[in-house]
Each structure stands twice: as C-alpha cells, then as structure tokens.
PDB file of N, CA and C in Angstrom:
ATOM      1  N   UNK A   1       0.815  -1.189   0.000  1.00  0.00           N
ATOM      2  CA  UNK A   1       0.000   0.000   0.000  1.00  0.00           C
ATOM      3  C   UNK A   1       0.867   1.265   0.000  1.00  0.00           C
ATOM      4  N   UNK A   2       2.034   1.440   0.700  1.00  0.00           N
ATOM      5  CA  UNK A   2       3.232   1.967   0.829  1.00  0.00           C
ATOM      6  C   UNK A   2       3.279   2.446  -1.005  1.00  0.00           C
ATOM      7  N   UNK A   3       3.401   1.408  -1.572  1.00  0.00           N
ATOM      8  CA  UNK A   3       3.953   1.631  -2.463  1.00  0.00           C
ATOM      9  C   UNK A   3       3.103   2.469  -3.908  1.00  0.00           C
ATOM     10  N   UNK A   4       1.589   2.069  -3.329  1.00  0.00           N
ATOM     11  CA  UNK A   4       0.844   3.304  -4.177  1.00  0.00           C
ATOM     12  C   UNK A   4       0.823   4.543  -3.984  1.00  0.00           C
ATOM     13  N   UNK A   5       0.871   4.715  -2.942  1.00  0.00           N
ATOM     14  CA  UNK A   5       0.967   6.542  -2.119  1.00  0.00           C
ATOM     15  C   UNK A   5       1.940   6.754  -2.756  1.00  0.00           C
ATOM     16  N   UNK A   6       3.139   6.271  -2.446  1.00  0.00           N
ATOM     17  CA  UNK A   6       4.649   6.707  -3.422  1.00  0.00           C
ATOM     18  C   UNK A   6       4.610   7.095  -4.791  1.00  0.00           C
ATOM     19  N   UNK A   7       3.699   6.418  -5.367  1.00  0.00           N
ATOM     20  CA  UNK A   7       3.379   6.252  -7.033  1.00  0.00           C
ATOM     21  C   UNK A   7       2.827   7.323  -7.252  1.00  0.00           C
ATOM     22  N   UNK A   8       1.695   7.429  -6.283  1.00  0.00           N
ATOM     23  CA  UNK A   8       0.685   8.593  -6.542  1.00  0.00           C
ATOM     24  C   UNK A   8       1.172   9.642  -6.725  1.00  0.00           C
ATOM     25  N   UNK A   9       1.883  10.317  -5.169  1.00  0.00           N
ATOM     26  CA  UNK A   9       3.041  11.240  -4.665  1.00  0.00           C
ATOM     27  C   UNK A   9       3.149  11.884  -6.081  1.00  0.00           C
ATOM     28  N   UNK A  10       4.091  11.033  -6.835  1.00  0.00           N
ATOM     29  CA  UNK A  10       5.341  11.412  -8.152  1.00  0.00           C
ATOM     30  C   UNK A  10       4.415  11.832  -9.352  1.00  0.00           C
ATOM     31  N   UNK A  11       3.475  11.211  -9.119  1.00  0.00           N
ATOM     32  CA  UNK A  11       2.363  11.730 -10.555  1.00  0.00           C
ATOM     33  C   UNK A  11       1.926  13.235 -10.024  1.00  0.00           C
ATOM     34  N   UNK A  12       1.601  12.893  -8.895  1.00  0.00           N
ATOM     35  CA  UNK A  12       0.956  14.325  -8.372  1.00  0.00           C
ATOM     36  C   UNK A  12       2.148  15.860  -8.352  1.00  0.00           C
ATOM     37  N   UNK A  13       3.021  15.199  -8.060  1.00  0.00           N
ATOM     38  CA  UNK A  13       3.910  15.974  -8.108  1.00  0.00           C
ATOM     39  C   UNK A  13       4.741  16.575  -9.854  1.00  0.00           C
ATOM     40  N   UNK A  14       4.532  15.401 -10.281  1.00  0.00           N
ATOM     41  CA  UNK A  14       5.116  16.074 -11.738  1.00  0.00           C
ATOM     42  C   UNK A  14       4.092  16.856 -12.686  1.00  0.00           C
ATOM     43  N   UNK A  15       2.938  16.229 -11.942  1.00  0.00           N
ATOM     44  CA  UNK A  15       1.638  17.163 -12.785  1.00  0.00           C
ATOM     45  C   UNK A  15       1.494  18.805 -12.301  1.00  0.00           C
ATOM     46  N   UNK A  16       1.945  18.605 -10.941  1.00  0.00           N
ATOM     47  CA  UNK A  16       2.162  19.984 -10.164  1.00  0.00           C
ATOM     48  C   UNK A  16       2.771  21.179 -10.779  1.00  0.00           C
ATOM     49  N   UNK A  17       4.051  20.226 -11.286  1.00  0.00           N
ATOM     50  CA  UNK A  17       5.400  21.004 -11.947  1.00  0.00           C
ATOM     51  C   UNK A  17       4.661  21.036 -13.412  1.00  0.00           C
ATOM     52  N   UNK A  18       4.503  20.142 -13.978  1.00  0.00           N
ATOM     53  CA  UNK A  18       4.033  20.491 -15.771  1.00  0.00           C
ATOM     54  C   UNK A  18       2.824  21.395 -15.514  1.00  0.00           C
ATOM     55  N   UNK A  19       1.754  21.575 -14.502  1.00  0.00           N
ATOM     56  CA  UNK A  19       0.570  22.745 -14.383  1.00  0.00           C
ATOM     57  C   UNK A  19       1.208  23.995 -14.064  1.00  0.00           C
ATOM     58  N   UNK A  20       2.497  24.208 -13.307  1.00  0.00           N
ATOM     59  CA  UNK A  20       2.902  25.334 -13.077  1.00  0.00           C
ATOM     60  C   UNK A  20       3.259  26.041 -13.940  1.00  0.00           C
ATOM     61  N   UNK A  21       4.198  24.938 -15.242  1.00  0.00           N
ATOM     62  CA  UNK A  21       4.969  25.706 -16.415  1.00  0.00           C
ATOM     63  C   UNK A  21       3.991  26.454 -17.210  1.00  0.00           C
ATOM     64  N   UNK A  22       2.218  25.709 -17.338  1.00  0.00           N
ATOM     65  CA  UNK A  22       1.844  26.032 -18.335  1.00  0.00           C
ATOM     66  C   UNK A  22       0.729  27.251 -17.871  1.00  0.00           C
ATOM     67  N   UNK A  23       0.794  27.842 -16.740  1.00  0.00           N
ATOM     68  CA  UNK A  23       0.058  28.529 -15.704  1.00  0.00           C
ATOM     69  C   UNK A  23       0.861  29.681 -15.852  1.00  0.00           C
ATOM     70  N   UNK A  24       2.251  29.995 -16.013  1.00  0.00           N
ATOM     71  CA  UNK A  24       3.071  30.439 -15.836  1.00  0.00           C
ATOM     72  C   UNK A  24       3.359  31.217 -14.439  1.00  0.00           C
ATOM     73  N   UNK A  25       3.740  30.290 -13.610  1.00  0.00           N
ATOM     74  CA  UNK A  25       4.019  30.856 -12.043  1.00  0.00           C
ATOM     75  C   UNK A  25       4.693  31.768 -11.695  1.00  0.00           C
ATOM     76  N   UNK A  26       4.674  32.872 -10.916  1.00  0.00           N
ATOM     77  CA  UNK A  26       5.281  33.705 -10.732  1.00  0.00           C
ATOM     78  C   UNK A  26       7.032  32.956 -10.783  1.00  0.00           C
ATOM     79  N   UNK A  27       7.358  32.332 -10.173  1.00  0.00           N
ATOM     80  CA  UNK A  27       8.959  31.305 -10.374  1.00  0.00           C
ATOM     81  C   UNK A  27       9.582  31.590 -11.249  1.00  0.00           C
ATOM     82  N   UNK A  28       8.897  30.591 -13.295  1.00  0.00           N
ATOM     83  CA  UNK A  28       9.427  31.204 -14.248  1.00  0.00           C
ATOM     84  C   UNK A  28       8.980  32.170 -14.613  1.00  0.00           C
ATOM     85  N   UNK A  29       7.992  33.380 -14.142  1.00  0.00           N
ATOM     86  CA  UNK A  29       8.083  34.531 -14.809  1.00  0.00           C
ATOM     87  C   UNK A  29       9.094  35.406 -15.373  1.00  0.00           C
ATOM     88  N   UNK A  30      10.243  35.340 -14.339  1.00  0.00           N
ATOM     89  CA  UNK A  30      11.638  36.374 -14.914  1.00  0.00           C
ATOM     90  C   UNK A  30      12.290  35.607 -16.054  1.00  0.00           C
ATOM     91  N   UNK A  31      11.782  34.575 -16.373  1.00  0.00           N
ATOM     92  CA  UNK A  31      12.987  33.435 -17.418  1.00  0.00           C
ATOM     93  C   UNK A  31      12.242  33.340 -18.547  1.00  0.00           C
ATOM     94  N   UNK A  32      10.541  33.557 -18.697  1.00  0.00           N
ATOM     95  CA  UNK A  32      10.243  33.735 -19.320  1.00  0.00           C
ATOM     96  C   UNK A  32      10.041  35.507 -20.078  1.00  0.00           C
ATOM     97  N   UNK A  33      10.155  36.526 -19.427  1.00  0.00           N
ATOM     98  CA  UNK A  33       9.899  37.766 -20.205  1.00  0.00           C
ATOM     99  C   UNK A  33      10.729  38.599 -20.801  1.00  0.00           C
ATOM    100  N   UNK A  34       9.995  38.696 -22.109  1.00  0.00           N
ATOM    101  CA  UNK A  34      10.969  38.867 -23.276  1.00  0.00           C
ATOM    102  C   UNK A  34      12.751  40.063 -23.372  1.00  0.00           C
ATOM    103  N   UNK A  35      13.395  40.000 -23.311  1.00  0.00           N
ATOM    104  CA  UNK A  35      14.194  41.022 -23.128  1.00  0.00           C
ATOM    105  C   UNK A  35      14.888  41.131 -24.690  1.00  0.00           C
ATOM    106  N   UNK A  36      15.003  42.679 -24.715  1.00  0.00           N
ATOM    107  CA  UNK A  36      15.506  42.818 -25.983  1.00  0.00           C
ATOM    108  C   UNK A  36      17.252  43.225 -26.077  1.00  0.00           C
ATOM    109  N   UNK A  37      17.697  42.548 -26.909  1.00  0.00           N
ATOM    110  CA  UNK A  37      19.152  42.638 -27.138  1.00  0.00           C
ATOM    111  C   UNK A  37      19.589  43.863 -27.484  1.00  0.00           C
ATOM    112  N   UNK A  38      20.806  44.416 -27.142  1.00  0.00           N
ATOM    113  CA  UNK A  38      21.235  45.722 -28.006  1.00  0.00           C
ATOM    114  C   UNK A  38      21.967  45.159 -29.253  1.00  0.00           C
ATOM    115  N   UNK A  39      22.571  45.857 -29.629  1.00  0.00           N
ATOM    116  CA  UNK A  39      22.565  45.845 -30.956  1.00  0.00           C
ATOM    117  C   UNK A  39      24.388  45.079 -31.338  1.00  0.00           C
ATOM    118  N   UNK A  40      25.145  45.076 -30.299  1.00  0.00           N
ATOM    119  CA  UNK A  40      25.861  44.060 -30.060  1.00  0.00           C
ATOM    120  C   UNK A  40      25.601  42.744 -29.880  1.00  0.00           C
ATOM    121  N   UNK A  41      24.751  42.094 -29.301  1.00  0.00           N
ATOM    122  CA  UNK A  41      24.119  41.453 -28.913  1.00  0.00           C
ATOM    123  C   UNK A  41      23.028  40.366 -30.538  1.00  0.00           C
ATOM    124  N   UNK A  42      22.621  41.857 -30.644  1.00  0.00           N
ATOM    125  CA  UNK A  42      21.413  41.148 -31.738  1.00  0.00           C
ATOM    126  C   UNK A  42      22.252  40.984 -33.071  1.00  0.00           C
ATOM    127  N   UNK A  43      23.693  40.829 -33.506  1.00  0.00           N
ATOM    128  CA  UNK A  43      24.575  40.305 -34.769  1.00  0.00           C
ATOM    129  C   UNK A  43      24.628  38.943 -33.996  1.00  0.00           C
ATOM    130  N   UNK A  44      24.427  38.381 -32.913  1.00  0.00           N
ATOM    131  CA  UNK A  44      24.332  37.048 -32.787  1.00  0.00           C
ATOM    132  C   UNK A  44      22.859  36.696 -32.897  1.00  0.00           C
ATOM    133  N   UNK A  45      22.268  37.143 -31.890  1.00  0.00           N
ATOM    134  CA  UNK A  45      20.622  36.759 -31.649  1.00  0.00           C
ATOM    135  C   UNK A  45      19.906  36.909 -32.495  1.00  0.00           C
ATOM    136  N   UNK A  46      19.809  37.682 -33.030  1.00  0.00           N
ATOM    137  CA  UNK A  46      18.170  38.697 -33.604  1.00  0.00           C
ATOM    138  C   UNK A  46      18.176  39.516 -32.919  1.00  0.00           C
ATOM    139  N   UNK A  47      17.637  40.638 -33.505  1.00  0.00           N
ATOM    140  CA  UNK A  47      16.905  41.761 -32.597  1.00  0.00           C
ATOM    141  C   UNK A  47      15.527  41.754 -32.289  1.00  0.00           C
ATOM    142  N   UNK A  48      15.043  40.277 -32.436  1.00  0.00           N
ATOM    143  CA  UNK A  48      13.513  40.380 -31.466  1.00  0.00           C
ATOM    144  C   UNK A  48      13.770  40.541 -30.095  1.00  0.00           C
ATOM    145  N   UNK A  49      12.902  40.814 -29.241  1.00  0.00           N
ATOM    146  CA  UNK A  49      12.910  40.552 -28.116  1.00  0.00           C
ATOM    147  C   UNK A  49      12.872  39.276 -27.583  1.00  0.00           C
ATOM    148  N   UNK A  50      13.455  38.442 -26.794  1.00  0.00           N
ATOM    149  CA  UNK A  50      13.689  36.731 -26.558  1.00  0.00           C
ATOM    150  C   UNK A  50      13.794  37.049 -25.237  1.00  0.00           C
ATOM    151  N   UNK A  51      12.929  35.622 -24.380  1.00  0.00           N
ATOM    152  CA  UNK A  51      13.198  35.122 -23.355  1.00  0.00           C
ATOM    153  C   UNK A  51      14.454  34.912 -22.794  1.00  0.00           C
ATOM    154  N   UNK A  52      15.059  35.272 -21.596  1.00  0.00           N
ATOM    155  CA  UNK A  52      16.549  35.042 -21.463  1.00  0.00           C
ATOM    156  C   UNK A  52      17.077  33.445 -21.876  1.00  0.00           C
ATOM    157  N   UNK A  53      16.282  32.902 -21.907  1.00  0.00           N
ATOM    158  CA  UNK A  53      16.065  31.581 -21.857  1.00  0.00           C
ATOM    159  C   UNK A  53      16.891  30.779 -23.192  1.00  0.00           C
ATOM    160  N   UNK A  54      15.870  31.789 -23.983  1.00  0.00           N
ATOM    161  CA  UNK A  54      15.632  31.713 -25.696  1.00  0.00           C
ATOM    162  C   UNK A  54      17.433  32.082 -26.041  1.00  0.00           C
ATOM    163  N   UNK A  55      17.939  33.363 -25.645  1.00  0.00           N
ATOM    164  CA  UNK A  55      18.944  34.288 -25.716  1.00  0.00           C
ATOM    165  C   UNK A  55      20.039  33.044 -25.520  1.00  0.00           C
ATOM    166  N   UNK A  56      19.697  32.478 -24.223  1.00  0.00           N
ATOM    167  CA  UNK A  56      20.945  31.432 -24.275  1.00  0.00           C
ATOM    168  C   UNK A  56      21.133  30.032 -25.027  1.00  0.00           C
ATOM    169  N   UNK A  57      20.254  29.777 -25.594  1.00  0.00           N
ATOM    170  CA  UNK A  57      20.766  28.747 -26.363  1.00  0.00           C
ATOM    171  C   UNK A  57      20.948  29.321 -27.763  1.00  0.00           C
ATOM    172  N   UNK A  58      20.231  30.331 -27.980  1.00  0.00           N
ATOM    173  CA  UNK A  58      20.581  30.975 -29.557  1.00  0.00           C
ATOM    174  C   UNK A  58      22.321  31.116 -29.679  1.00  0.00           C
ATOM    175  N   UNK A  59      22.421  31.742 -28.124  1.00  0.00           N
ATOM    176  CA  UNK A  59      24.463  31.722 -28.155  1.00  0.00           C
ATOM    177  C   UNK A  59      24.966  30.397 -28.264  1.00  0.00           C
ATOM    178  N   UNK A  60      24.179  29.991 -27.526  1.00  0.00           N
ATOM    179  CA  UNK A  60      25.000  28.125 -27.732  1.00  0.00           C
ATOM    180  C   UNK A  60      24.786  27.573 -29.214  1.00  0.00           C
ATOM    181  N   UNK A  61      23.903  27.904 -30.050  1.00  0.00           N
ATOM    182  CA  UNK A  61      23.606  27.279 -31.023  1.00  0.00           C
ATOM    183  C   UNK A  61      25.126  28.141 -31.951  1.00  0.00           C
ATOM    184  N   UNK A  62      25.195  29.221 -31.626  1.00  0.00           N
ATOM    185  CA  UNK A  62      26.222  30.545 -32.032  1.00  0.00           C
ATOM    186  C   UNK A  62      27.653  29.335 -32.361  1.00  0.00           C
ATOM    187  N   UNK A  63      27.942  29.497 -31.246  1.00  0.00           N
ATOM    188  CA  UNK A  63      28.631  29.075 -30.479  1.00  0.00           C
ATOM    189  C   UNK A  63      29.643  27.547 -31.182  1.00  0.00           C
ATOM    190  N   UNK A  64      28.428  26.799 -31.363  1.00  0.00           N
ATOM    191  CA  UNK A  64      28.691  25.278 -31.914  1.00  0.00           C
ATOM    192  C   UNK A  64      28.646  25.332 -33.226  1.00  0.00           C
ATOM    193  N   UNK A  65      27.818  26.034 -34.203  1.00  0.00           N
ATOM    194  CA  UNK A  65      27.825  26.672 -35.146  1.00  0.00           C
ATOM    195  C   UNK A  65      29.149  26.825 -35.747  1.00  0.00           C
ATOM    196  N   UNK A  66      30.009  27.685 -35.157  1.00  0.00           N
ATOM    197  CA  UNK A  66      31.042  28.173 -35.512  1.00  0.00           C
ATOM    198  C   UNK A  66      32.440  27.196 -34.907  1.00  0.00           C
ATOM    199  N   UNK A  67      32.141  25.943 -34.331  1.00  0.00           N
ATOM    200  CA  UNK A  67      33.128  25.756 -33.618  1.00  0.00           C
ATOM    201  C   UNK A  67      33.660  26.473 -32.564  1.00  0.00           C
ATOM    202  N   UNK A  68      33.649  27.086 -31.459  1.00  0.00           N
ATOM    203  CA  UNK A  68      34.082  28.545 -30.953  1.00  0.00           C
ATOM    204  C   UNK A  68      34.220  27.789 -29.616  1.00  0.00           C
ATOM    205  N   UNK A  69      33.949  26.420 -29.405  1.00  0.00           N
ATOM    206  CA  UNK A  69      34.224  25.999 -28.076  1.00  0.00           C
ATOM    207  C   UNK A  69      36.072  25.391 -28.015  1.00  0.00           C
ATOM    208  N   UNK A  70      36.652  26.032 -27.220  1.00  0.00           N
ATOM    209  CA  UNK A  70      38.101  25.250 -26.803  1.00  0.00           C
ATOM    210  C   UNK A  70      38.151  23.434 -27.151  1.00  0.00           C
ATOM    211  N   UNK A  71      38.777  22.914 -27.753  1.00  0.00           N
ATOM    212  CA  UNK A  71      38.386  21.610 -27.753  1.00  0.00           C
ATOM    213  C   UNK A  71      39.676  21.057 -26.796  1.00  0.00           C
ATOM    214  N   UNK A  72      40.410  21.708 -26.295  1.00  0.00           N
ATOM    215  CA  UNK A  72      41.087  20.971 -24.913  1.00  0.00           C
ATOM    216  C   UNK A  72      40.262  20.926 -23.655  1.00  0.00           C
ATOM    217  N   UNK A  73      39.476  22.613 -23.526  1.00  0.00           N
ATOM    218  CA  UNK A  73      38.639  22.699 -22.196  1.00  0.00           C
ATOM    219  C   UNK A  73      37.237  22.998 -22.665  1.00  0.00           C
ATOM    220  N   UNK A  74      36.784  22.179 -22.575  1.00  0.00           N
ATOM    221  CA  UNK A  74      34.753  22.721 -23.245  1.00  0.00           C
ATOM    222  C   UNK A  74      34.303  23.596 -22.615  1.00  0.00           C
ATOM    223  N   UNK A  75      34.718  24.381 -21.470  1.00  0.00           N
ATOM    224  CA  UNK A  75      34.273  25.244 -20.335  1.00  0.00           C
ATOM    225  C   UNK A  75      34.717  26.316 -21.255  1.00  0.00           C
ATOM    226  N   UNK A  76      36.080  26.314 -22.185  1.00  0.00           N
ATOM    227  CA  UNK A  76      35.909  28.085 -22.369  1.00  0.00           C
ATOM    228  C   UNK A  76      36.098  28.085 -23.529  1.00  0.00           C
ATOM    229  N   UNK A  77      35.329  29.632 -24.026  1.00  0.00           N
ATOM    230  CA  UNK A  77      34.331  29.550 -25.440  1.00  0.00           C
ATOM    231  C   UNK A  77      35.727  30.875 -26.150  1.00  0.00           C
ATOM    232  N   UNK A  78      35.971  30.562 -27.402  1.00  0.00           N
ATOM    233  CA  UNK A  78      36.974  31.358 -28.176  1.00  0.00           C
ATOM    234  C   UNK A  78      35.923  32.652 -28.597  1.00  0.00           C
ATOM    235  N   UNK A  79      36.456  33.641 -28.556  1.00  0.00           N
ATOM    236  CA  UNK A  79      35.524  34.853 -29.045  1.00  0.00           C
ATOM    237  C   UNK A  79      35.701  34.897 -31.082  1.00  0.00           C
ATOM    238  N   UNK A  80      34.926  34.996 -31.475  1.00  0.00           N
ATOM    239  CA  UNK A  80      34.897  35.775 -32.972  1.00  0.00           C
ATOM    240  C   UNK A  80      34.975  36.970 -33.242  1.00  0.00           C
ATOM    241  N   UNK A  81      34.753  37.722 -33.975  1.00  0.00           N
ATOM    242  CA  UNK A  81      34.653  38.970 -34.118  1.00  0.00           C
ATOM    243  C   UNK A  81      33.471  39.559 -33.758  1.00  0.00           C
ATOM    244  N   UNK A  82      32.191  38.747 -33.875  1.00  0.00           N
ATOM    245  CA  UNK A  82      30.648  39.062 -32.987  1.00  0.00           C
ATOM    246  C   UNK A  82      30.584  39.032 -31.899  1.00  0.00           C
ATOM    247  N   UNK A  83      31.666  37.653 -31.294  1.00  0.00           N
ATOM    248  CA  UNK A  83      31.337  37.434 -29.789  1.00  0.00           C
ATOM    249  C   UNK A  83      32.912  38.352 -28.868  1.00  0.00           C
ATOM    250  N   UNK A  84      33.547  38.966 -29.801  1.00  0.00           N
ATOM    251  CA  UNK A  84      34.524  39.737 -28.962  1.00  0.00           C
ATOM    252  C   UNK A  84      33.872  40.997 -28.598  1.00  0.00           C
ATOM    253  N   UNK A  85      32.993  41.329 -29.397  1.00  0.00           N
ATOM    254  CA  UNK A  85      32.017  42.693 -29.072  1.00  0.00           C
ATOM    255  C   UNK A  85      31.307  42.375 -27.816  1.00  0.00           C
ATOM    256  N   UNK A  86      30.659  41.419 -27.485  1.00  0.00           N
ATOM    257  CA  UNK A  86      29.976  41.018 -26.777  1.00  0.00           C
ATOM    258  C   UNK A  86      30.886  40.125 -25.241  1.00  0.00           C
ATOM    259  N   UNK A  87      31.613  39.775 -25.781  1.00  0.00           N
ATOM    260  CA  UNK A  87      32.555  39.570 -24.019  1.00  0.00           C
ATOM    261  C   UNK A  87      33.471  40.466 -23.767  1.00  0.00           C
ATOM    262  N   UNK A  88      33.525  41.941 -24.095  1.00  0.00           N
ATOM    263  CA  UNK A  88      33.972  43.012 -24.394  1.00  0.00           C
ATOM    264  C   UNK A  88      35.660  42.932 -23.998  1.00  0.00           C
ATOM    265  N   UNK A  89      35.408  42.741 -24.746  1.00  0.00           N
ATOM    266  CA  UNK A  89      36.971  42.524 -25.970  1.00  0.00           C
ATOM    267  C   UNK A  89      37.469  41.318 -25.209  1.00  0.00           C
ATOM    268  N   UNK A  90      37.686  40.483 -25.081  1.00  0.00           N
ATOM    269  CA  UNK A  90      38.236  39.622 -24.375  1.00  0.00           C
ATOM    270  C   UNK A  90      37.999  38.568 -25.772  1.00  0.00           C
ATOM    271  N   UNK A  91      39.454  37.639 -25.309  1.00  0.00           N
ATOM    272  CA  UNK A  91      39.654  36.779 -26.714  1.00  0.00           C
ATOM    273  C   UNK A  91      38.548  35.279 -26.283  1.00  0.00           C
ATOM    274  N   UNK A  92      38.949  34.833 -24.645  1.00  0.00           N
ATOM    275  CA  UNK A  92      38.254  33.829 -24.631  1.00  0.00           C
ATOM    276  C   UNK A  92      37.250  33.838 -23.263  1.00  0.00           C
ATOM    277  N   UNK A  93      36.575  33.460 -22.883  1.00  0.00           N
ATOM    278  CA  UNK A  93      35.743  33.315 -21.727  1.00  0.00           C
ATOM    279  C   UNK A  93      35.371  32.267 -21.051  1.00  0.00           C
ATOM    280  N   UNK A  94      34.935  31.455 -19.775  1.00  0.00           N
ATOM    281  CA  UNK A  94      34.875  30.683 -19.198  1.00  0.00           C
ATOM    282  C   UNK A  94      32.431  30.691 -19.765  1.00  0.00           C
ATOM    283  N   UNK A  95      32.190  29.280 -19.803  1.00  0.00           N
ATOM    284  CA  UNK A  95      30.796  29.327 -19.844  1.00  0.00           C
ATOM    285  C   UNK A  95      30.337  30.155 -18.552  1.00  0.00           C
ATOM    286  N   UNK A  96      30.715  30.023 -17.539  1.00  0.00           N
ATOM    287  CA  UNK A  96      30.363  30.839 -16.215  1.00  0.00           C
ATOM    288  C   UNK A  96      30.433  32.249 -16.690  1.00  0.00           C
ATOM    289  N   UNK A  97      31.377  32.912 -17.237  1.00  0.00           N
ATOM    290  CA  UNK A  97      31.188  34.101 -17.278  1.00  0.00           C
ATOM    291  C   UNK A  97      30.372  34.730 -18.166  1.00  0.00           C
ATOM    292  N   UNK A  98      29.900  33.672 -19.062  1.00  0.00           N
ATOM    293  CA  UNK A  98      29.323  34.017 -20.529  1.00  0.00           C
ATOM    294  C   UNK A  98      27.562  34.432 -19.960  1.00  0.00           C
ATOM    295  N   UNK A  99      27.589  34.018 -19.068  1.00  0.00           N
ATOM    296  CA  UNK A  99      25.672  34.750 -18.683  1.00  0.00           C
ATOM    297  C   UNK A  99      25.820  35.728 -17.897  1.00  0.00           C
ATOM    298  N   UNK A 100      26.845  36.691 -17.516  1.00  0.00           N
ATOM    299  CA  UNK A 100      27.154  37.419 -17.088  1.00  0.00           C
ATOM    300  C   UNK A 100      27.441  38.860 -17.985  1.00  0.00           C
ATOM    301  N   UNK A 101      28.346  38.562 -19.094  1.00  0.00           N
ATOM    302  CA  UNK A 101      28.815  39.079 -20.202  1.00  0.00           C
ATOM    303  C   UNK A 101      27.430  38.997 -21.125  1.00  0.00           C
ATOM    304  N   UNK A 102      26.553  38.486 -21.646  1.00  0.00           N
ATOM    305  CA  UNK A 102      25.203  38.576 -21.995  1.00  0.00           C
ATOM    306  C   UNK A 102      24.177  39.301 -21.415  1.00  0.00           C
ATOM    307  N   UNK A 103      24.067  39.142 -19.901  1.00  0.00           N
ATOM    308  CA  UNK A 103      23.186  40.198 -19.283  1.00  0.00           C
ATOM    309  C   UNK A 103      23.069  41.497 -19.643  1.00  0.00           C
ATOM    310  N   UNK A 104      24.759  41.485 -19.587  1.00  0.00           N
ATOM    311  CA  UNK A 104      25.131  42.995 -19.676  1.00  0.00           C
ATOM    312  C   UNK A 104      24.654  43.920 -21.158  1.00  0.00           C
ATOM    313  N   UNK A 105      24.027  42.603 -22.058  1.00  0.00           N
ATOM    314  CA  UNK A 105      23.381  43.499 -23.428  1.00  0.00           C
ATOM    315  C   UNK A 105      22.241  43.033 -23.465  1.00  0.00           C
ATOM    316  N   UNK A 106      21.586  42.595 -22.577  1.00  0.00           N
ATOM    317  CA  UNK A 106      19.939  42.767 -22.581  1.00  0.00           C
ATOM    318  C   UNK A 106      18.753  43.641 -21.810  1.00  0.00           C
ATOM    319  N   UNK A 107      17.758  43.960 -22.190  1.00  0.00           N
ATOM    320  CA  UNK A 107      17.383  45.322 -21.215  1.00  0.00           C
ATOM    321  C   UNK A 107      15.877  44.435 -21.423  1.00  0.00           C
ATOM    322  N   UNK A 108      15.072  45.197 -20.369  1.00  0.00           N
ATOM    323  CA  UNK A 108      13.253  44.733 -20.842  1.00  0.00           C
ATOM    324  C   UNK A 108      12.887  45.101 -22.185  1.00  0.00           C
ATOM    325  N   UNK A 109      12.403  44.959 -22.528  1.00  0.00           N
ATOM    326  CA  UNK A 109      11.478  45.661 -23.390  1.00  0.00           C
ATOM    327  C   UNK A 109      10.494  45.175 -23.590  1.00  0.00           C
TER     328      UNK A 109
END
C-alpha cells in the first residue's frame, strides 16, 4: 500500500510542476519575459525581443555553429569577431562568465 501513495506522490507531483509551467508561475516569470538585445548582442541573436532563456541557447547554437568551443577545455568559449564585441573585448571566456557578459546586453522591453 506503501507503495501506491509513493506512485501517486510522483504523478501528483510532476503534474504539479508540468501545471505550473503552463500557468506560468510567478517562479518562471523572470525566465520567461521577453528582453531585448542591443545591438551588439542582436549580430548574434536577432533583434527580437527573446526570453533570457531563448537568448541562451541561440548563443549556444552561435557558439557550436562556428566551432568557438576550446576543444582541450569545453568550459571556455573562443571569441569571434561578434562574440569579442559582446565579451567586451576579451579573446576567450569561461561558460560561467558568458551569462554574465550577456546580461550585460539585454534590457526589458
């Protein structure tokens, strides 16, 4: 009997989490609202306005795209001539610093 409550529990609980995403809970509200790139920024992205969310894998897609990841250390990303604008001026960057260096060119809108 133990072992249906447990069962139940995990359904109840993942339905919790999939009703929240689609409710949109105050939680992901900040991850979901749209922020618009400047114009450094949008020669990688677009210049729509994108979810921060959206913003970071468009760089990752950037990113792999171009080859631009270190292939000794996968942690740090080689700059291009788009992404040296954007990790301001710096040749290479650690992934840690790279949502940091991105913030810094997105605003609400």
């Amino acid at each position: 009997m133990a072992e249906k409550k447990a069962s139940g529990a995990s359904k109840a609980g993942a339905a919790k989490k999939a009703g929240g995403a689609a409710k949109g809970g105050a939680g992901n509200s900040a991850f979901m609202a749209p922020l618009t790139p400047d114009a450094t920024l949008a020669a990688v992205v677009g210049k729509d306005p994108l979810p921060r969310t959206e913003v970071t894998k468009k760089i990752w897609e950037y990113i792999k795209q171009n080859n631009l990841q270190d292939p000794n250390d996968k942690r740090t990303i080689k700059a291009d001539a788009k992404l040296k604008a954007v990790f301001d001026g710096k040749d290479s960057v650690s992934m840690f610093e790279l949502t940091k260096l991105v913030n810094s060119h997105l605003k609400k809108g």
